[in-house]
N, C-alpha and C. Protein backbone atom coordinates (compact mmCIF):
# COMPACT_ATOMS: atom_id res chain seq x y z
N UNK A 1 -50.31 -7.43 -1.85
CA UNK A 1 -51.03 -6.95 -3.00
C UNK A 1 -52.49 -7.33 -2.89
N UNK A 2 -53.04 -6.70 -3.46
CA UNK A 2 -54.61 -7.36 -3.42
C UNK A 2 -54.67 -8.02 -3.99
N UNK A 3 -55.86 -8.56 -3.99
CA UNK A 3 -55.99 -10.13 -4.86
C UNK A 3 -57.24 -9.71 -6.21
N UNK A 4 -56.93 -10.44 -7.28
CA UNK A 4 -57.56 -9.96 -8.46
C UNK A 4 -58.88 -10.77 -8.57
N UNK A 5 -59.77 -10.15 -9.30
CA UNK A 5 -60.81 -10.68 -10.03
C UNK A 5 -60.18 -11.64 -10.70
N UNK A 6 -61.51 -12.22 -11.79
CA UNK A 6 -61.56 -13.06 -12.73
C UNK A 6 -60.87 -11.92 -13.66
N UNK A 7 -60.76 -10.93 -14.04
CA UNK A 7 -61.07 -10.35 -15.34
C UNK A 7 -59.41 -9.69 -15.23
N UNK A 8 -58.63 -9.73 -14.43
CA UNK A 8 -57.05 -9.32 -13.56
C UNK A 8 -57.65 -7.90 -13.06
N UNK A 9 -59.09 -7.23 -12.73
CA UNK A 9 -58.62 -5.98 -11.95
C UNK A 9 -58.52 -6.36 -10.43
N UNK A 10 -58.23 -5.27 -9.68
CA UNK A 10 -57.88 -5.72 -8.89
C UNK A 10 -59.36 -4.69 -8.04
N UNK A 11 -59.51 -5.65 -6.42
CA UNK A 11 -60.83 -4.98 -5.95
C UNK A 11 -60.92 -4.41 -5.28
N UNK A 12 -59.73 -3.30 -5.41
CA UNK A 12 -59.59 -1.91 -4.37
C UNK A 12 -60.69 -0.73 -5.22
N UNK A 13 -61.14 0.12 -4.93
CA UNK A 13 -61.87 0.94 -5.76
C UNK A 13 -60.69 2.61 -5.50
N UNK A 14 -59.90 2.70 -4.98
CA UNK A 14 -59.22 4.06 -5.03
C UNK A 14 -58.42 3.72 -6.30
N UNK A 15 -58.46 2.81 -6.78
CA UNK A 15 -57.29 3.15 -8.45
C UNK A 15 -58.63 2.78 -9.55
N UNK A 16 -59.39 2.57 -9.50
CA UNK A 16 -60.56 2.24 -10.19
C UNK A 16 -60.29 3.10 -11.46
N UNK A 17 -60.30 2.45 -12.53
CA UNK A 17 -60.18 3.36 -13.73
C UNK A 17 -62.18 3.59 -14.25
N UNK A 18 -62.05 4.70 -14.77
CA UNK A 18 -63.61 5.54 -15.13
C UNK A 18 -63.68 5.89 -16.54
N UNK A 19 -64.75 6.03 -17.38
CA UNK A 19 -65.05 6.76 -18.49
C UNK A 19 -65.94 7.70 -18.14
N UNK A 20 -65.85 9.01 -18.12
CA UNK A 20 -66.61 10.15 -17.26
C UNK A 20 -67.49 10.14 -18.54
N UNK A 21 -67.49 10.04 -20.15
CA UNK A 21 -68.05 10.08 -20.97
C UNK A 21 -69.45 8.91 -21.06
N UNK A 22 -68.64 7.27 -20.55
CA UNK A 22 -69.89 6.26 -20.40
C UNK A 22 -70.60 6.53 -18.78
N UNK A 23 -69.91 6.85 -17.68
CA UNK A 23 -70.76 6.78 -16.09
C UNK A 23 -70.86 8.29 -16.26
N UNK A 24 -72.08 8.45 -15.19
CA UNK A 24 -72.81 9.37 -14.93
C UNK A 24 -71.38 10.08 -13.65
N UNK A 25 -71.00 10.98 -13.77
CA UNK A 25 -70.31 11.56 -12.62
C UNK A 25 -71.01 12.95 -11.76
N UNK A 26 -71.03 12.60 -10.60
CA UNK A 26 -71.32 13.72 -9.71
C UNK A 26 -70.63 15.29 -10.02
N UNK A 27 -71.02 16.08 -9.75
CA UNK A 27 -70.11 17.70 -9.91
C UNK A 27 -68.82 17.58 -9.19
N UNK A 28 -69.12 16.94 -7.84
CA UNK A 28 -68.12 16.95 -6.85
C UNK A 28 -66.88 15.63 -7.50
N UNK A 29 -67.07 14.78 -8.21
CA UNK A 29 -66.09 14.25 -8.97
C UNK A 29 -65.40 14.83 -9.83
N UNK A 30 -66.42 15.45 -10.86
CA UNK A 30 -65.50 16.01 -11.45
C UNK A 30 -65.06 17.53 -11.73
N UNK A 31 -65.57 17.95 -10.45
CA UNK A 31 -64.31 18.75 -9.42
C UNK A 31 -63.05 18.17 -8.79
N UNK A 32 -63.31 17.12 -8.66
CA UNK A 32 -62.05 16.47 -7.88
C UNK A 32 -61.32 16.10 -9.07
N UNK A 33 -61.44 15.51 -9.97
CA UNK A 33 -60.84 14.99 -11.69
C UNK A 33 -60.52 16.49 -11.86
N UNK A 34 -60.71 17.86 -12.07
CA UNK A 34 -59.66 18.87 -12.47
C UNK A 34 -59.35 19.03 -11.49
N UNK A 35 -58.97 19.27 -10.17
CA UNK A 35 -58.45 19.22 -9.22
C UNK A 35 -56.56 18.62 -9.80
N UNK A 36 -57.41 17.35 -9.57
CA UNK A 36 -56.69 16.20 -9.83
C UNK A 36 -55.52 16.22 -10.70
N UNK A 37 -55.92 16.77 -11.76
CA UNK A 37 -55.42 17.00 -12.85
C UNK A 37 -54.48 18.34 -13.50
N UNK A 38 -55.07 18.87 -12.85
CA UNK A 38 -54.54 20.54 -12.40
C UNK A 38 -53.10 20.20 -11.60
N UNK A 39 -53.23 19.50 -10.40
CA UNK A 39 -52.36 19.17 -9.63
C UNK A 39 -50.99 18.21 -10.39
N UNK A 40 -51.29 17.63 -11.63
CA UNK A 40 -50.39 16.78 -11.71
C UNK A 40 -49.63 17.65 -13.24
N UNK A 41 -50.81 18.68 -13.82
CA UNK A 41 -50.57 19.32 -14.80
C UNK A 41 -49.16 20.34 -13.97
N UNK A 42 -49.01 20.99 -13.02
CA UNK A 42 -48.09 21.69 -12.42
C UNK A 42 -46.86 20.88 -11.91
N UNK A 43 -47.34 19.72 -11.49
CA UNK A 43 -46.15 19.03 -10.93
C UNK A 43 -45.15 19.20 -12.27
N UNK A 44 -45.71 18.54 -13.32
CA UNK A 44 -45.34 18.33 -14.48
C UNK A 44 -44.10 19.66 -15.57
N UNK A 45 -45.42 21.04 -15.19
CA UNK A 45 -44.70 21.90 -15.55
C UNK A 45 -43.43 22.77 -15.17
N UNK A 46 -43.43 22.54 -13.45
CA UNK A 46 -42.03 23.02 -12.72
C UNK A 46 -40.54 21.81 -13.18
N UNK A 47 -41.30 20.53 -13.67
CA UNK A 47 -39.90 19.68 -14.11
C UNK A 47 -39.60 20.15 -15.75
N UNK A 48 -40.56 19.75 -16.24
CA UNK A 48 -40.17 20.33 -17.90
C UNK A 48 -39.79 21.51 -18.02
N UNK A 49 -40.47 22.70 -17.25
CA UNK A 49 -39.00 24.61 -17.19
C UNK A 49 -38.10 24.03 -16.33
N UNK A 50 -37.91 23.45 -15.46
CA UNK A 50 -36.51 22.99 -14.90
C UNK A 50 -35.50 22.65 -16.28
N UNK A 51 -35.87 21.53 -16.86
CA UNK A 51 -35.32 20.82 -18.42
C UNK A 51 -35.31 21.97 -19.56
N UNK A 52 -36.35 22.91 -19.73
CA UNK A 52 -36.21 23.85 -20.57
C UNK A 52 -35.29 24.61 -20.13
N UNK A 53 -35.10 25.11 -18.96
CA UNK A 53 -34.14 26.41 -18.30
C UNK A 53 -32.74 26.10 -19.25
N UNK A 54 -32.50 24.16 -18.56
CA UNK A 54 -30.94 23.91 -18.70
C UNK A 54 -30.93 23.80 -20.36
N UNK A 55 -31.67 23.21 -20.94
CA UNK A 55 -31.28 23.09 -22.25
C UNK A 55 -31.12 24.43 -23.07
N UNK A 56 -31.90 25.51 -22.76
CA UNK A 56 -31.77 26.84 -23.37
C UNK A 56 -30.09 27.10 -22.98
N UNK A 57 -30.06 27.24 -21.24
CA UNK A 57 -28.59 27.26 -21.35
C UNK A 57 -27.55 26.56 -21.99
N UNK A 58 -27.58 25.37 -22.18
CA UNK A 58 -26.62 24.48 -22.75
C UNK A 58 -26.47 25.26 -24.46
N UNK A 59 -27.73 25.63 -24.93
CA UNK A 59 -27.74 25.92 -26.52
C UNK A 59 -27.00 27.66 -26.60
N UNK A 60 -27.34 28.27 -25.27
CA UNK A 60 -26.67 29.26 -25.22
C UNK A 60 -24.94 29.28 -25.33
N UNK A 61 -24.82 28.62 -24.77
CA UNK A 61 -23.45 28.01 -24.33
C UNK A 61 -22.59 27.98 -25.42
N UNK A 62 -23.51 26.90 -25.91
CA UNK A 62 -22.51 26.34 -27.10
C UNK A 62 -22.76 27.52 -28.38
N UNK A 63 -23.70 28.22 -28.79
CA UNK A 63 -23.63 29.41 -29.56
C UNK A 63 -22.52 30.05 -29.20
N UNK A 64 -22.27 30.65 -27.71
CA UNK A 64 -21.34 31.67 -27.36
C UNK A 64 -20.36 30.87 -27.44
N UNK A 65 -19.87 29.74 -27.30
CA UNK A 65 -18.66 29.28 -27.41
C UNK A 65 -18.45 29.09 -28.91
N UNK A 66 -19.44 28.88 -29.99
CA UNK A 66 -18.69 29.11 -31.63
C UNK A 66 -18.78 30.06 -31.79
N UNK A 67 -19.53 31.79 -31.43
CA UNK A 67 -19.31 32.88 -31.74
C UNK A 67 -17.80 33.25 -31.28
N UNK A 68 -17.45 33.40 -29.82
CA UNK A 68 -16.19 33.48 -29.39
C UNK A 68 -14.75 32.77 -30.44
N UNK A 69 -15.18 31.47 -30.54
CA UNK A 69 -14.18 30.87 -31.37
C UNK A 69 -14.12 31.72 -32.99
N UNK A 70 -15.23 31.55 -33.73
CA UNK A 70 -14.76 32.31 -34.83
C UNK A 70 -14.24 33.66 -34.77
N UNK A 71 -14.63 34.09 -34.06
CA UNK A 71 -13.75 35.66 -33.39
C UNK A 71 -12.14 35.43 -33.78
N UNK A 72 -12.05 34.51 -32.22
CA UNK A 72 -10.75 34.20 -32.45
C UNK A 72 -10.05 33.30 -33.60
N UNK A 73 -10.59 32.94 -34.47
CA UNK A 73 -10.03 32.56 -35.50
C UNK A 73 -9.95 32.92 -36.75
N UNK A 74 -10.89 34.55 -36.54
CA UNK A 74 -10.60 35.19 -37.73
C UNK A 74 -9.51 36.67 -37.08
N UNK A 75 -9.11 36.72 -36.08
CA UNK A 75 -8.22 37.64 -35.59
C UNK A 75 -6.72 37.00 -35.96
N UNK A 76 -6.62 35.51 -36.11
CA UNK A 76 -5.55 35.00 -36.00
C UNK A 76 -5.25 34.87 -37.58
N UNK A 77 -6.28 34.77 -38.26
CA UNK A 77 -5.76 35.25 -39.72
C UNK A 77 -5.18 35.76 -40.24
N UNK A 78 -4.16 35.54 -40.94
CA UNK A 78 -3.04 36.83 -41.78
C UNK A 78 -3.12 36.31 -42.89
N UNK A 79 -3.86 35.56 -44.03
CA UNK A 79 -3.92 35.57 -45.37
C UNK A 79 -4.45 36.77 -45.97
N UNK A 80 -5.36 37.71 -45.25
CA UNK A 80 -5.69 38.55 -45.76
C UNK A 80 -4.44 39.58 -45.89
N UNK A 81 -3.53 39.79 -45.08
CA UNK A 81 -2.19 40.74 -45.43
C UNK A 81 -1.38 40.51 -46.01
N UNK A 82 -1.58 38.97 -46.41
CA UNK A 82 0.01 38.78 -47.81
C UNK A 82 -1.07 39.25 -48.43
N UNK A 83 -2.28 38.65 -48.93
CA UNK A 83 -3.24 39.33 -50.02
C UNK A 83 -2.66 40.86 -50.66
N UNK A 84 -2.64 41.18 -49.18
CA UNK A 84 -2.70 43.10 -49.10
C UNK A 84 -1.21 43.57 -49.71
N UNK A 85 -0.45 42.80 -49.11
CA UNK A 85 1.27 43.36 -49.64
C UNK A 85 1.61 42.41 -51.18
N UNK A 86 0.89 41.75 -51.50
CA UNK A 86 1.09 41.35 -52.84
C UNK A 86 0.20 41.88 -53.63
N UNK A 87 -0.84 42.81 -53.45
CA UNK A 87 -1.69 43.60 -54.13
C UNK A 87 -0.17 45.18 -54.09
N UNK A 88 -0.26 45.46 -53.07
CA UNK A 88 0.97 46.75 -53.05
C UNK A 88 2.02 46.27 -53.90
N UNK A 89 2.55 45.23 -53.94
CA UNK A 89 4.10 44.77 -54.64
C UNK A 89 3.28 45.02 -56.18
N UNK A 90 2.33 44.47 -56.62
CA UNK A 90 1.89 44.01 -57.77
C UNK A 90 1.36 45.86 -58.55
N UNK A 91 1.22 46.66 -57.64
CA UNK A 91 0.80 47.83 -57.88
C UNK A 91 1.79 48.94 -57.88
N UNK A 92 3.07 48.73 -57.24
CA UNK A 92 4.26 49.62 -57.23
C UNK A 92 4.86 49.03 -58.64
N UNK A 93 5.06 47.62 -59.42
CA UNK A 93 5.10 47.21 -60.36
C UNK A 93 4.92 47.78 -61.67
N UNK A 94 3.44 47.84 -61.47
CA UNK A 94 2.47 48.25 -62.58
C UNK A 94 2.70 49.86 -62.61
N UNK A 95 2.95 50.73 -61.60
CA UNK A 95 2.93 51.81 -62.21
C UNK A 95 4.42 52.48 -62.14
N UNK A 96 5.22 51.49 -62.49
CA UNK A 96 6.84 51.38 -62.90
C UNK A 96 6.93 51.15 -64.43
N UNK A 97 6.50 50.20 -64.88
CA UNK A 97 6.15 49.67 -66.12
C UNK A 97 4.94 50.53 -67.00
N UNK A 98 4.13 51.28 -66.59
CA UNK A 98 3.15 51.49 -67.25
C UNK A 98 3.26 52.58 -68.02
N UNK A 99 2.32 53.17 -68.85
CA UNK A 99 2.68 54.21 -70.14
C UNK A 99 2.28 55.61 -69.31
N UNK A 100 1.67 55.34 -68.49
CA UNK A 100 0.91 57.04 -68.15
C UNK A 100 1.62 58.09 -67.73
């Protein structure tokens, strides 16, 4: 490791931290700072759409797997047909009994 200052930096100058706002910077710096930055802005963005891709799929997923399910669990329903044949029973009834 290198060995530190008094102050703990250390006295390599390639990790040197900068305020481009307090030092005067050359063009060719900060060409190299968007460079720089550009370069790490992309690294960045091929991992996070990697992470976006899968999570869209995962949310896809699981939508199509509760759309599919309520499907099938309103096909498997038959309360609606006693409904239906106790509306018919209740209506062959009524117009047995009725005045018209």
């Amino acid at each position: 490791m290198a060995e530190k200052g008094p102050q703990g930096e250390s006295g390599a100058n390639f990790a040197k931290r900068i305020d481009p706002k307090q030092e005067s910077l050359s063009a060719e710096q900060l060409e190299f700072m968007r460079k720089v930055e550009l370069a790490q802005w992309y690294k960045t963005a091929q991992k996070r759409g990697k992470r976006n891709i899968m999570t869209g799929l995962a949310i896809g997923a699981v939508v199509l797997g509760i759309y599919g399910y309520t499907f099938y669990s309103v096909s498997q329903e038959k309360f609606l047909d006693d409904l239906e044949e106790e509306a018919k029973i209740a209506r062959a009834r009524a117009s047995k009994t009725s005045a018209n």
